[in-house]
Protein backbone atom coordinates (compact mmCIF):
# COMPACT_ATOMS: atom_id res chain seq x y z
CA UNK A 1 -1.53 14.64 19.27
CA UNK A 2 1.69 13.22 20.36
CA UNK A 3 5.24 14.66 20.12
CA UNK A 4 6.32 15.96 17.13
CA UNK A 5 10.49 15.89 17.33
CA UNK A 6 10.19 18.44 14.23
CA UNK A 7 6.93 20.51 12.70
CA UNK A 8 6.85 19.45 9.18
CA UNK A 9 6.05 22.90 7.28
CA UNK A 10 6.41 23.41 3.41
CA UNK A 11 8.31 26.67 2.24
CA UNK A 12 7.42 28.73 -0.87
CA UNK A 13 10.60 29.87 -1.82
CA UNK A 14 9.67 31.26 -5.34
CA UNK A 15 12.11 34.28 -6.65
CA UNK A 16 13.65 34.65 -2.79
CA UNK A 17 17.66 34.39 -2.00
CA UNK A 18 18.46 31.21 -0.55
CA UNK A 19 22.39 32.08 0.67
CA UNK A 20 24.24 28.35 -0.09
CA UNK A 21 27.91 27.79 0.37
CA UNK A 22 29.98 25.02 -0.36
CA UNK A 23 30.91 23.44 -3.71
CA UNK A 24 30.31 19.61 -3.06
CA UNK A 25 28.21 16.98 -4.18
CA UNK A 26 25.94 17.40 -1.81
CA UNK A 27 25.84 20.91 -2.18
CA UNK A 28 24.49 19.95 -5.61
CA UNK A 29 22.33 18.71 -4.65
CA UNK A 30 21.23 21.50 -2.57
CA UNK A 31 21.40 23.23 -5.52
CA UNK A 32 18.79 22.10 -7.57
CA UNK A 33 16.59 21.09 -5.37
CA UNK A 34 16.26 24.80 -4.22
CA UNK A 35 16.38 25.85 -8.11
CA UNK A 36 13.13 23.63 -8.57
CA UNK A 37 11.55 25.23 -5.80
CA UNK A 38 11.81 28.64 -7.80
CA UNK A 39 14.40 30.06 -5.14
CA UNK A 40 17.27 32.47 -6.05
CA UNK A 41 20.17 30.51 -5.44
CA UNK A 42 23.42 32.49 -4.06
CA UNK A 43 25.82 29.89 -4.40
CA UNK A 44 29.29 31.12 -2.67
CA UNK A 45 32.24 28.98 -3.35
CA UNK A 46 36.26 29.15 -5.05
CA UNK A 47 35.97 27.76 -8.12
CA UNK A 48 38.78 25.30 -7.58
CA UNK A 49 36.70 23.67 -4.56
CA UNK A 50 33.44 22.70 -6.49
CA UNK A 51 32.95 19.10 -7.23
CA UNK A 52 32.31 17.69 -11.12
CA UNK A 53 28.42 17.17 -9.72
CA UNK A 54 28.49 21.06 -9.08
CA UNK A 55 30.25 22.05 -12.19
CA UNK A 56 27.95 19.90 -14.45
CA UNK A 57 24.66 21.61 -12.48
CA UNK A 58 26.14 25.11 -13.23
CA UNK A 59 26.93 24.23 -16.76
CA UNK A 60 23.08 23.00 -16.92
CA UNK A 61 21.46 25.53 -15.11
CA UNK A 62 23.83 28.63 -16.24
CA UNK A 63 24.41 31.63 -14.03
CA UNK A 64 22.88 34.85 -13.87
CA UNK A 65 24.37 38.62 -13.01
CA UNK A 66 21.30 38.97 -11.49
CA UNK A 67 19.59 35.35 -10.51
CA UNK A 68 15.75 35.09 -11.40
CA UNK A 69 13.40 32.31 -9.98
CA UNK A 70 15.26 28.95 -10.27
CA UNK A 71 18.48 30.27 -11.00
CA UNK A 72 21.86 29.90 -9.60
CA UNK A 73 24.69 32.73 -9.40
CA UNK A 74 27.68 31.79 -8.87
CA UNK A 75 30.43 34.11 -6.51
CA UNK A 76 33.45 32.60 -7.04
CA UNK A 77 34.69 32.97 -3.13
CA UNK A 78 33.73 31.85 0.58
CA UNK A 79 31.00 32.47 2.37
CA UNK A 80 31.37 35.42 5.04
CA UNK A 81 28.95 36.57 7.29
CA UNK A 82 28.16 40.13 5.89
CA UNK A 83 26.22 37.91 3.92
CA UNK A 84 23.91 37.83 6.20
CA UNK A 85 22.82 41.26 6.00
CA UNK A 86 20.97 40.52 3.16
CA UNK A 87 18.52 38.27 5.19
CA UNK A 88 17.97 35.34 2.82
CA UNK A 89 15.10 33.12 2.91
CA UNK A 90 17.61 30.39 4.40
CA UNK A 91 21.16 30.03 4.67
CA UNK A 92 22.57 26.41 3.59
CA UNK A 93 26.40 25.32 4.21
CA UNK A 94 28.11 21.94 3.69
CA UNK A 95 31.79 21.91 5.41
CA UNK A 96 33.54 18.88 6.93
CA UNK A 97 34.63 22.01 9.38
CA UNK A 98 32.77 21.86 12.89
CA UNK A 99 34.29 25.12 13.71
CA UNK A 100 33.24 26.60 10.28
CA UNK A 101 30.08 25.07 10.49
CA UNK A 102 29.19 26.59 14.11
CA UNK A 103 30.44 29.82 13.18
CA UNK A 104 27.83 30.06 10.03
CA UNK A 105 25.17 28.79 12.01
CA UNK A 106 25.55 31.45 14.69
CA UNK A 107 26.03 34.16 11.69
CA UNK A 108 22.81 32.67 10.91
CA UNK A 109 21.08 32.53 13.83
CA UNK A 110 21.73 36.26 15.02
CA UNK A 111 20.37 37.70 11.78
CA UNK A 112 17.19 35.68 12.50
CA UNK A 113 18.24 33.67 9.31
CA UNK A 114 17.05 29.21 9.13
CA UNK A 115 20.10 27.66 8.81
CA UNK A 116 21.36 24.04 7.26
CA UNK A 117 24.60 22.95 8.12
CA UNK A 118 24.58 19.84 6.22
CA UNK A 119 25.07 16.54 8.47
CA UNK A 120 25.57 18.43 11.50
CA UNK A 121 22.07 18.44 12.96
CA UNK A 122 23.48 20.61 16.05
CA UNK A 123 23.80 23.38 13.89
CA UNK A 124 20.59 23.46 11.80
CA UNK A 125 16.97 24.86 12.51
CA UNK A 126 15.43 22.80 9.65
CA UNK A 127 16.60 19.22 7.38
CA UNK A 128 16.25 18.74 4.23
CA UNK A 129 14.05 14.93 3.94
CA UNK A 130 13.61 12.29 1.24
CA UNK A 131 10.79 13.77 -0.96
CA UNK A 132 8.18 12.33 -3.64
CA UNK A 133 7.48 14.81 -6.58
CA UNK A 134 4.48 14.99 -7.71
CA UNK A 135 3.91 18.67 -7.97
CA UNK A 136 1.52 20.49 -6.79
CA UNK A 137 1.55 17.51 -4.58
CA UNK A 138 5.06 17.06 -2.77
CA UNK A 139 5.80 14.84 0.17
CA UNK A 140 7.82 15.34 2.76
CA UNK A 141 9.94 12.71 4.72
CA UNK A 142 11.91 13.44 7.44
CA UNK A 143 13.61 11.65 10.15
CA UNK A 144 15.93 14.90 11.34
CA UNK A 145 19.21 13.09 10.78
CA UNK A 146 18.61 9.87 12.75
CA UNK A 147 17.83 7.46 10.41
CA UNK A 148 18.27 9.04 6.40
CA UNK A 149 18.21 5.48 4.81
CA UNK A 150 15.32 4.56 6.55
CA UNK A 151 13.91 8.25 5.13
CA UNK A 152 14.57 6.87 1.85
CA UNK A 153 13.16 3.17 1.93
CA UNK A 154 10.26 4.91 3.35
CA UNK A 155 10.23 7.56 0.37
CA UNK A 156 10.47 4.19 -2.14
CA UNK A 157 7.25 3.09 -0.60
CA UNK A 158 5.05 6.17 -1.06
CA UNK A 159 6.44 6.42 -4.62
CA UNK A 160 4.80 3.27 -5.51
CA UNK A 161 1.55 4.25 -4.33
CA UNK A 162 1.04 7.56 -5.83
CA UNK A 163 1.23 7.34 -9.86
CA UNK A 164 3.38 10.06 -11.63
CA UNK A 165 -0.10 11.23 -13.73
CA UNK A 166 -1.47 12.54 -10.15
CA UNK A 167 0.88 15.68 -10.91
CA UNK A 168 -1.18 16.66 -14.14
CA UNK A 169 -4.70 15.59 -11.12
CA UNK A 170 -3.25 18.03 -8.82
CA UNK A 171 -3.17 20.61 -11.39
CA UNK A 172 -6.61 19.99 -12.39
CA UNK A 173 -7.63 20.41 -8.91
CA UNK A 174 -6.06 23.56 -8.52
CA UNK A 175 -8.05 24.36 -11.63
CA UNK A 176 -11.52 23.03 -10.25
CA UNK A 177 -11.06 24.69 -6.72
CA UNK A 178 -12.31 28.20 -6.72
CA UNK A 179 -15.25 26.50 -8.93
CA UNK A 180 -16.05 23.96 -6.10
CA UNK A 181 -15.21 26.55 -3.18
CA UNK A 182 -18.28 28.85 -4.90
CA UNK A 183 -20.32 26.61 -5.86
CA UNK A 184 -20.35 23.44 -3.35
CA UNK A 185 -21.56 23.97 0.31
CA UNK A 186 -18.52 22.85 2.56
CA UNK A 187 -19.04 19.75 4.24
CA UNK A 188 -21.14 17.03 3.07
CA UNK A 189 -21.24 19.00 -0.76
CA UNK A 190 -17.68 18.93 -1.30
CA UNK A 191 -16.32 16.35 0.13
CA UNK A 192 -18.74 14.60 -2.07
CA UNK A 193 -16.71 16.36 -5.30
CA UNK A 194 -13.53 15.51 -3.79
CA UNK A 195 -13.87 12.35 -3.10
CA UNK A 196 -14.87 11.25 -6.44
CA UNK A 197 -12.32 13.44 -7.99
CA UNK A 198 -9.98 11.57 -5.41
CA UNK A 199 -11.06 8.25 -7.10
CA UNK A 200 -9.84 9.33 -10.54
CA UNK A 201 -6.78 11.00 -9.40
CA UNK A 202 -5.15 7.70 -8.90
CA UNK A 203 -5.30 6.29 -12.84
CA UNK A 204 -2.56 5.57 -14.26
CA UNK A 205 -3.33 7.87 -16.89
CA UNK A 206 -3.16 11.80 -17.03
CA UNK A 207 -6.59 13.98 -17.29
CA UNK A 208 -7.70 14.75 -20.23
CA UNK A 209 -10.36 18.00 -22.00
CA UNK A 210 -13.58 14.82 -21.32
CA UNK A 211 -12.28 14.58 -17.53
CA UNK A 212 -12.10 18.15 -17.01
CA UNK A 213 -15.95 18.45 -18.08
CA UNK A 214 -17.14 15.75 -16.31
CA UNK A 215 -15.74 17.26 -13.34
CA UNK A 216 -17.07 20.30 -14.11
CA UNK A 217 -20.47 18.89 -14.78
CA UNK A 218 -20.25 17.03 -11.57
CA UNK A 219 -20.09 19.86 -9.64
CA UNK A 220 -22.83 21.48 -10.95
CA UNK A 221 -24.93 18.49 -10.23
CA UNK A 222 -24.06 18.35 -6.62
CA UNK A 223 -24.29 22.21 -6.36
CA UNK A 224 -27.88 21.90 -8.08
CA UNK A 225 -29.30 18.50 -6.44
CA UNK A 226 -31.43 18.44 -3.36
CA UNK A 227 -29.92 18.12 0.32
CA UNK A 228 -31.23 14.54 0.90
CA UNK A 229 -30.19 13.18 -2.51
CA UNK A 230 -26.62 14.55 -2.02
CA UNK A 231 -26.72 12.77 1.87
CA UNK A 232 -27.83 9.07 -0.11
CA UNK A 233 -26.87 7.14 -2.48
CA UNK A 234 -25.66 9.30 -4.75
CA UNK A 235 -22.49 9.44 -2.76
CA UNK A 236 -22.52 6.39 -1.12
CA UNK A 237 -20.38 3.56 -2.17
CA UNK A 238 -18.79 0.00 -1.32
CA UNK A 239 -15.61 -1.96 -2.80
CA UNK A 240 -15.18 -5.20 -1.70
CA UNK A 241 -11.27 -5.50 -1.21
CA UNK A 242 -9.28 -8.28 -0.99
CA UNK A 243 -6.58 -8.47 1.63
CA UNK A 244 -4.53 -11.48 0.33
CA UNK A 245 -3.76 -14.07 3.02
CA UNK A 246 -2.39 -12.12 5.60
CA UNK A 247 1.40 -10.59 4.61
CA UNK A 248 0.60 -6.70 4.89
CA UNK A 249 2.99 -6.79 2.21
CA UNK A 250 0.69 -8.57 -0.04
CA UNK A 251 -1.49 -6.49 -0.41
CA UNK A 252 -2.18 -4.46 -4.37
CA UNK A 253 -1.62 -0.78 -4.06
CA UNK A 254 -5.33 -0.51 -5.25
CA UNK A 255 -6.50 -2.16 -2.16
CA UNK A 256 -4.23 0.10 0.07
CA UNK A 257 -5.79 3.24 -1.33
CA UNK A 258 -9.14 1.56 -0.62
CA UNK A 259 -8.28 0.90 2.87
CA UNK A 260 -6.82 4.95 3.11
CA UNK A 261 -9.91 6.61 1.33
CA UNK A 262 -12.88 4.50 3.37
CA UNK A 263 -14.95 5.44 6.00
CA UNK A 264 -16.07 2.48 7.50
CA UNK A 265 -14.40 -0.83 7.19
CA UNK A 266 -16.33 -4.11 7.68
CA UNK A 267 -13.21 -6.79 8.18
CA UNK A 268 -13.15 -10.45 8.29
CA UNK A 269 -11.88 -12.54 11.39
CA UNK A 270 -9.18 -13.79 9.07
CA UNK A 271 -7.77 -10.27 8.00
CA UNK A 272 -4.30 -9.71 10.02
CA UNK A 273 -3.91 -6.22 12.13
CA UNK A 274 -0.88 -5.29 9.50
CA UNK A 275 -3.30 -5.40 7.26
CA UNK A 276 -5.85 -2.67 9.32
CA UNK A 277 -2.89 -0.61 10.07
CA UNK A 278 -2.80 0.66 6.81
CA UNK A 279 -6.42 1.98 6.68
CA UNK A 280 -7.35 5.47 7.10
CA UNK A 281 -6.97 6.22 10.70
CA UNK A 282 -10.84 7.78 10.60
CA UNK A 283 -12.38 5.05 9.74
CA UNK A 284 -14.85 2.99 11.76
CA UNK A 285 -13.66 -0.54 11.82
CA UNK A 286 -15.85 -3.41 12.42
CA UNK A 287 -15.19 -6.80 12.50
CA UNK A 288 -18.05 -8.84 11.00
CA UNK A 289 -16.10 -12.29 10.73
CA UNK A 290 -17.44 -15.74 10.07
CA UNK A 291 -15.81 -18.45 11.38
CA UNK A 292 -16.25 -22.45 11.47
CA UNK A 293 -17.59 -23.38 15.28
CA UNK A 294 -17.49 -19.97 16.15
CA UNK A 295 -20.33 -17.25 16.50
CA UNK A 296 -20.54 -15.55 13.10
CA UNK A 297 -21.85 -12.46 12.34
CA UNK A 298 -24.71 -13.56 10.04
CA UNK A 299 -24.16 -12.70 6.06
CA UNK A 300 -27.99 -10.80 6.06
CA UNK A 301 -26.15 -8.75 8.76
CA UNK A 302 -23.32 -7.98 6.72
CA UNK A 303 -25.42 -6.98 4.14
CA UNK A 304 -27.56 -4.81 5.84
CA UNK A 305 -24.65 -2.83 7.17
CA UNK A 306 -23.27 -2.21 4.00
CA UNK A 307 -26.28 -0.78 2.57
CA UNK A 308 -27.08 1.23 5.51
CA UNK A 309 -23.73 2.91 5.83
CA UNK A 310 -23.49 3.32 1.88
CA UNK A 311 -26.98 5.11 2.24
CA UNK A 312 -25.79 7.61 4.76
CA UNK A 313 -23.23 8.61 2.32
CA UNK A 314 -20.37 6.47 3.54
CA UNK A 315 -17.04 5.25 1.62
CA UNK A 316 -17.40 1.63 3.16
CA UNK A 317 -14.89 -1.04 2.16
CA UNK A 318 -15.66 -4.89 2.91
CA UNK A 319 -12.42 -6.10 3.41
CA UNK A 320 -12.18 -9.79 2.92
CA UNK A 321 -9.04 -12.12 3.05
CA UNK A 322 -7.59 -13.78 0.32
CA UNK A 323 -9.41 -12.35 -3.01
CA UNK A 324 -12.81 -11.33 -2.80
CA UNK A 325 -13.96 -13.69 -5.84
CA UNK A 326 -12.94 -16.96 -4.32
CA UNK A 327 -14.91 -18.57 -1.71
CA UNK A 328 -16.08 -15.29 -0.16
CA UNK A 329 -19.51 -15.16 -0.72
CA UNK A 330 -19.17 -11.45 -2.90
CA UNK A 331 -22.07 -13.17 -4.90
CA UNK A 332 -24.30 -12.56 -2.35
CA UNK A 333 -23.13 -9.28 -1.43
CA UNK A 334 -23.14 -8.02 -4.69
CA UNK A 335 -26.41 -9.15 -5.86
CA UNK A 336 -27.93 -7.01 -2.76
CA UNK A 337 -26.13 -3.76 -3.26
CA UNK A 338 -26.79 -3.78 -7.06
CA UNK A 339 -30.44 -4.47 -5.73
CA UNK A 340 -30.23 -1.44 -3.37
CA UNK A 341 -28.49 0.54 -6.48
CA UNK A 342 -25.65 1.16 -4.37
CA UNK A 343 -22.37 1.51 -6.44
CA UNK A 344 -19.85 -1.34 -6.25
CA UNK A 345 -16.43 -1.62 -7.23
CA UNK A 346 -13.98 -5.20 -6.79
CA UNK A 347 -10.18 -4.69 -5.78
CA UNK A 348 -9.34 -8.17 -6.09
CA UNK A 349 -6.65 -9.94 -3.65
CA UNK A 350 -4.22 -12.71 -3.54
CA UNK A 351 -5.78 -15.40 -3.04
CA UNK A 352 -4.69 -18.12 -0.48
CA UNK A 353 -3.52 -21.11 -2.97
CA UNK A 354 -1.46 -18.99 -4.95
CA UNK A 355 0.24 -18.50 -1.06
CA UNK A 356 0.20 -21.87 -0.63
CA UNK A 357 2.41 -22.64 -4.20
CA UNK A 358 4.80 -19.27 -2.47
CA UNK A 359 5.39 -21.12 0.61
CA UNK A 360 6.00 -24.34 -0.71
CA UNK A 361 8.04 -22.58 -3.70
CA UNK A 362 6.59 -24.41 -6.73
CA UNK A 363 4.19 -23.55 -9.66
CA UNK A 364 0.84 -25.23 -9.43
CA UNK A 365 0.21 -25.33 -13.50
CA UNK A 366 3.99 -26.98 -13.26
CA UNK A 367 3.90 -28.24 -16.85
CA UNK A 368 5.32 -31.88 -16.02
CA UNK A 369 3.26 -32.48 -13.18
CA UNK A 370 -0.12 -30.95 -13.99
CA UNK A 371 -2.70 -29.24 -16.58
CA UNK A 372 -5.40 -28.31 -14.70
CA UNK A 373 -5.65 -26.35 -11.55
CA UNK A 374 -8.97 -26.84 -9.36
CA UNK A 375 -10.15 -24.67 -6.34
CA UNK A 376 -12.55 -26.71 -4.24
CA UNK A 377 -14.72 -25.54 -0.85
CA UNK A 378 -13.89 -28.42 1.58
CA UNK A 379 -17.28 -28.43 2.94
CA UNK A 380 -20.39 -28.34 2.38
CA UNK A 381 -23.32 -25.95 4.00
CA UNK A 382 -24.45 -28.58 6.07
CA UNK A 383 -20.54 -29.08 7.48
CA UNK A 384 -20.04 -32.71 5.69
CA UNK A 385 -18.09 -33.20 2.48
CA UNK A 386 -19.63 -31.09 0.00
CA UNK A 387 -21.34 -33.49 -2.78
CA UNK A 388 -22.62 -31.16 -5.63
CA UNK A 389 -18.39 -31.34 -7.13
CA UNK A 390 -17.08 -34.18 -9.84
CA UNK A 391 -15.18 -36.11 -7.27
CA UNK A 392 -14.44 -38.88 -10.24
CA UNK A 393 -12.76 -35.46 -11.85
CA UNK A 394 -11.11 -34.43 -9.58
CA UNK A 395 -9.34 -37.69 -8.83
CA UNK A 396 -7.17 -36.94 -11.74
CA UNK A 397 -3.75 -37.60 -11.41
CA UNK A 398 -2.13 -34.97 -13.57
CA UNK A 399 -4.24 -32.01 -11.93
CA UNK A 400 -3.87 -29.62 -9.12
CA UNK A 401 -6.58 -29.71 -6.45
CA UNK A 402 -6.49 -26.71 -3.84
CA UNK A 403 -8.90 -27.72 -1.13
CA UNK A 404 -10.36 -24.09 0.46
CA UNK A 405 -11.38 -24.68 4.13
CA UNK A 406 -11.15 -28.24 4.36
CA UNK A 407 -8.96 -28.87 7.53
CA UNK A 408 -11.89 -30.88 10.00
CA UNK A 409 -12.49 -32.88 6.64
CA UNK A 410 -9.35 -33.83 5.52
CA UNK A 411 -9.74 -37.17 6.39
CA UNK A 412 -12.32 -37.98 4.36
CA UNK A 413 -11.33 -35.66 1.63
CA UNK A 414 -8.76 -38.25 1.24
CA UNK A 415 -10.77 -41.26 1.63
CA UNK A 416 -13.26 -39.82 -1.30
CA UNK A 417 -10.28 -39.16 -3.54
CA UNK A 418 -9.09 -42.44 -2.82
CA UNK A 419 -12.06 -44.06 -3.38
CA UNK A 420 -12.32 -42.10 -6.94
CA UNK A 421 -9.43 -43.70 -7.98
CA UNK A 422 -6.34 -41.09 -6.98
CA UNK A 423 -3.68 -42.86 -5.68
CA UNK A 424 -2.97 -42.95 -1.58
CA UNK A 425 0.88 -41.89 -2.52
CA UNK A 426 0.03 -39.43 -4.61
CA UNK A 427 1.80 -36.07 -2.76
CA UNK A 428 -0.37 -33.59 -0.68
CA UNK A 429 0.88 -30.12 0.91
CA UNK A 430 -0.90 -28.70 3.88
CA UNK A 431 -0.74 -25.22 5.07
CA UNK A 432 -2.46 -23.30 8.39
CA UNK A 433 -1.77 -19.56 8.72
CA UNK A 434 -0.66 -18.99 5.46
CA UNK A 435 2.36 -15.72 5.15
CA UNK A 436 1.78 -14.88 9.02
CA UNK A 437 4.85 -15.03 11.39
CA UNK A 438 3.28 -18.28 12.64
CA UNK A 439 2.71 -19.94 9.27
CA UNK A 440 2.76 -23.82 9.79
CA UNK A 441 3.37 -26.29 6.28
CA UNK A 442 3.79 -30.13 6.20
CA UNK A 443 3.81 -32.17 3.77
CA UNK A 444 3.26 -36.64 2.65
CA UNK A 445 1.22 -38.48 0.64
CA UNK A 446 -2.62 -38.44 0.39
CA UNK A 447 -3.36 -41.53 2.65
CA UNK A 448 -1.80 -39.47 5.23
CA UNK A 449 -3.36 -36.54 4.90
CA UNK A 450 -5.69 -36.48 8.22
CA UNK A 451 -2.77 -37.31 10.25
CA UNK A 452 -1.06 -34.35 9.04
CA UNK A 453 -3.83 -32.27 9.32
CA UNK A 454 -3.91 -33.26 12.48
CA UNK A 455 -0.79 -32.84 13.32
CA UNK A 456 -0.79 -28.93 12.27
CA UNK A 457 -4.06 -28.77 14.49
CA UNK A 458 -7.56 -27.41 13.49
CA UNK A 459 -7.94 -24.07 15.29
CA UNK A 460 -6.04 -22.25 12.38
CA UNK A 461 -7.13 -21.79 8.61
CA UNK A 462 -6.22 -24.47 6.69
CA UNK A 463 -5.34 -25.09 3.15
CA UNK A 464 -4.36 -28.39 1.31
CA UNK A 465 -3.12 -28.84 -2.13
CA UNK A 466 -3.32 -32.42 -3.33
CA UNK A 467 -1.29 -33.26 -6.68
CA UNK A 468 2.56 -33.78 -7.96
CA UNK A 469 3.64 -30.26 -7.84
CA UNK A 470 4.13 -31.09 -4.18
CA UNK A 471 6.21 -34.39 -4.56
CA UNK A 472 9.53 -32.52 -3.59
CA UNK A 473 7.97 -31.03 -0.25
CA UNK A 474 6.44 -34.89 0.33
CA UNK A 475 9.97 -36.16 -0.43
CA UNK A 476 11.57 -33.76 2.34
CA UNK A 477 9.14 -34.84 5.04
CA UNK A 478 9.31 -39.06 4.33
CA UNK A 479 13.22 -38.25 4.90
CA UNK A 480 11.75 -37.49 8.80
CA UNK A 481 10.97 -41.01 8.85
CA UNK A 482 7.34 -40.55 6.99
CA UNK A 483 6.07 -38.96 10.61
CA UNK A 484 3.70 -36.32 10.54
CA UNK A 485 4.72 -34.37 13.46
CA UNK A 486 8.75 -34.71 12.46
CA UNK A 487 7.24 -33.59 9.14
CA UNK A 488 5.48 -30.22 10.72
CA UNK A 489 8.62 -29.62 12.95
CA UNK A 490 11.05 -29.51 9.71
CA UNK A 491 8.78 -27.30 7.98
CA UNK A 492 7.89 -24.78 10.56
CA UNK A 493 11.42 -24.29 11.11
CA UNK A 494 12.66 -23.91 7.35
């Protein structure tokens, strides 16, 4: 393990004193965050010095002669360090004083008391971080005073991800545990229960009496079922997730607890490493990436390892870019894990030509310009134009065509459309690399297209969007002079 610069422990502080002086805002909120940890708050300040925000708490909270779990009493003087006899839990102080605050601190410290001295990380054996509530679940971050707001950007992440009904989970958990801990073998038994109890625990709903017997009933089963049924496929499962087109930041919060709770993770070529940094640092990764004039890993391959992982009780994920339903082959993958009765679940992703209308900021469906909205494969098997599509269709002028894969036949994609009837000026925008750092967009007219194409090059994935809902990104580059490099240039660069 590396270095820790602090150990992050959690306190139960339930009906013990907690010694806090000070009468500020941020003493406040001290104050109540001690209060809802069940701690008997001895709050030790002149009434003249505390702040509205501590008033207000008080006034909520009420005092007590004799404070009980989660209360606050209120001494209406300073702190002073016969206080300290008393040997509170902690001792908390918040003073613009250095002087005060290193003389508390070493009152502290010689009665073997943890002290806070609030923004004066020289004087305190333990910080108080960002949290996320979600008791009995509570997180903890901390970056010991160097960097709070980067504590609390990091806190407004984690509170996306983990849905306020996983409080009223948690509880249920706490319900189900002694069940499971007598009941389930540990190991393979109950991680088994867990797991699927994991799955649940992120719905946006709150448990209810049927969820509490199914769980129940599940554990019975396990407990009850033989050792190799509870080692196969009874456990084993695979979600094909869809990583968008590359931004980590594009990724659904479904897929990133997909990517945390798997066990093995079979990746294509195109998924970015921002992407993988977010998976469960257990899990096997393998990269089983198919790629034009490359060698491929073959799709009976992929297959094969899915099943064989899900069968040896595995949590696999088959994380594919873009979304999984578009010109992924999950068709194929699905129809031989039903066949295997393996269970299968879709996160779907963002797929790469609603990127495309992002980085050229317009709507595809753009009401003047277009009502339809076509995704097309830009090849065939067999590597030519593919020939089994409408090509007289999709020469219609007031439609938008999003060509999938299609950068080696760009060329003649135009020529066909041409030849259908679309007209060569009609506008085309061209994207390789689509929400990466090196993202590459151009943009002209149809008859132009494999020179642009060309232009961006044809070792990167490629997407082109042919119809009017480009015009304004065509307009920018024929004010380059109509070149297709000048065209590239510009738009790299915006």
């Amino acid at each position: 393990m590396g270095a820790l610069s602090v150990l992050p422990v959690f306190v139960s502080l339930h009906g013990r004193p907690v010694l806090l002086a000070g009468g500020s805002a941020a003493a406040a909120w001290k104050a109540e965050m001690l209060a809802a940890a069940g701690a008997c708050v001895e709050l030790y300040v002149p009434a003249a010095e505390r702040d509205p925000e501590m008033q207000a708490l008080l006034a909520e909270l009420g005092t007590s002669e004799t404070p009980r779990a989660g209360e606050i009493r209120h001494h209406d003087r300073a702190w002073a360090i016969d206080l300290f006899a008393t040997r509170p839990a902690l001792a908390i102080l918040d003073t613009e004083s250095e002087a005060e605050g290193q003389a508390f601190a070493s009152a502290a410290r010689a009665a073997s008391v943890p002290v806070n001295v609030v923004d004066k990380p020289a004087f305190c054996d333990f910080a108080f971080g960002s949290i996320v509530n979600r008791s009995p679940v509570v997180v903890g971050i901390s970056t010991f005073g160097a960097a709070p707001i980067l504590g609390q950007a990091i806190r407004r992440r984690i509170e996306t991800l983990l849905p306020p009904a996983l409080s009223d989970w948690a509880a249920l958990a706490a319900k189900l545990r002694t069940a499971a801990m007598e009941k389930l073998a540990p190991g393979l038994e109950r991680r088994a229960f867990w797991e699927r109890f994991a799955d649940k625990a992120f719905l946006t709903r709150a448990p209810e009496a049927a969820d509490d017997a199914e769980a129940t009933r599940l554990i019975d089963a396990i407990a009850s079922a033989p050792k190799a049924a509870v080692e196969g496929t009874a456990i084993g499962k695979v979600t094909l997730v869809g990583a968008g087109p590359g931004e980590a930041e594009l990724l659904t919060l479904k897929a990133v607890r997909a990517l945390q709770a798997a066990d093995v993770i079979l990746f294509d070529d195109l998924v970015s490493d921002s992407v993988l940094e977010l998976a469960r640092r257990e899990a096997k990764r393998m990269l089983v990436g198919k790629r034009a004039a490359r060698e491929s890993c073959r799709q009976e391959d992929i297959n094969a390892l899915m099943i064989q992982f899900a069968k040896a009780g595995k949590s696999v994920v088959r994380l594919k870019s873009g979304d999984v339903s578009v010109f992924g082959r999950a068709g194929e993958e699905l129809r031989e894990l039903k066949a295997e009765g393996i269970p299968v679940a879709i996160v779907p992703g963002i797929t790469a030509a609603s990127a495309l209308a992002a980085a050229f900021n317009v709507s595809l469906t753009h009401r003047d310009h277009a009502q339809e909205l076509r995704f097309v494969t830009g090849h065939s098997k067999k590597g030519g134009l593919p020939e089994n599509v409408d090509w007289a269709a999709l020469a219609k002028p007031n439609a938008t065509t999003i060509f999938y894969m299609g950068g080696r036949m760009a060329e003649k994609i135009a020529s066909r459309l041409i030849a259908e009837g679309l007209s060569p000026a009609i506008p085309v925008g061209v994207a390789a690399n689509l929400s990466r750092e090196d993202e590459t967009r151009a943009a002209g007219r149809l008859d132009d297209l494999g020179a642009i194409v060309g232009a961006i090059g044809f070792d990167r994935p490629i997407l082109i969007g042919v119809g009017a809902v480009f015009g304004e990104a065509a307009a920018k580059a024929a004010s380059h002079d109509g070149a297709a490099d000048a065209a590239v240039a510009t738009l790299r660069a915006s």
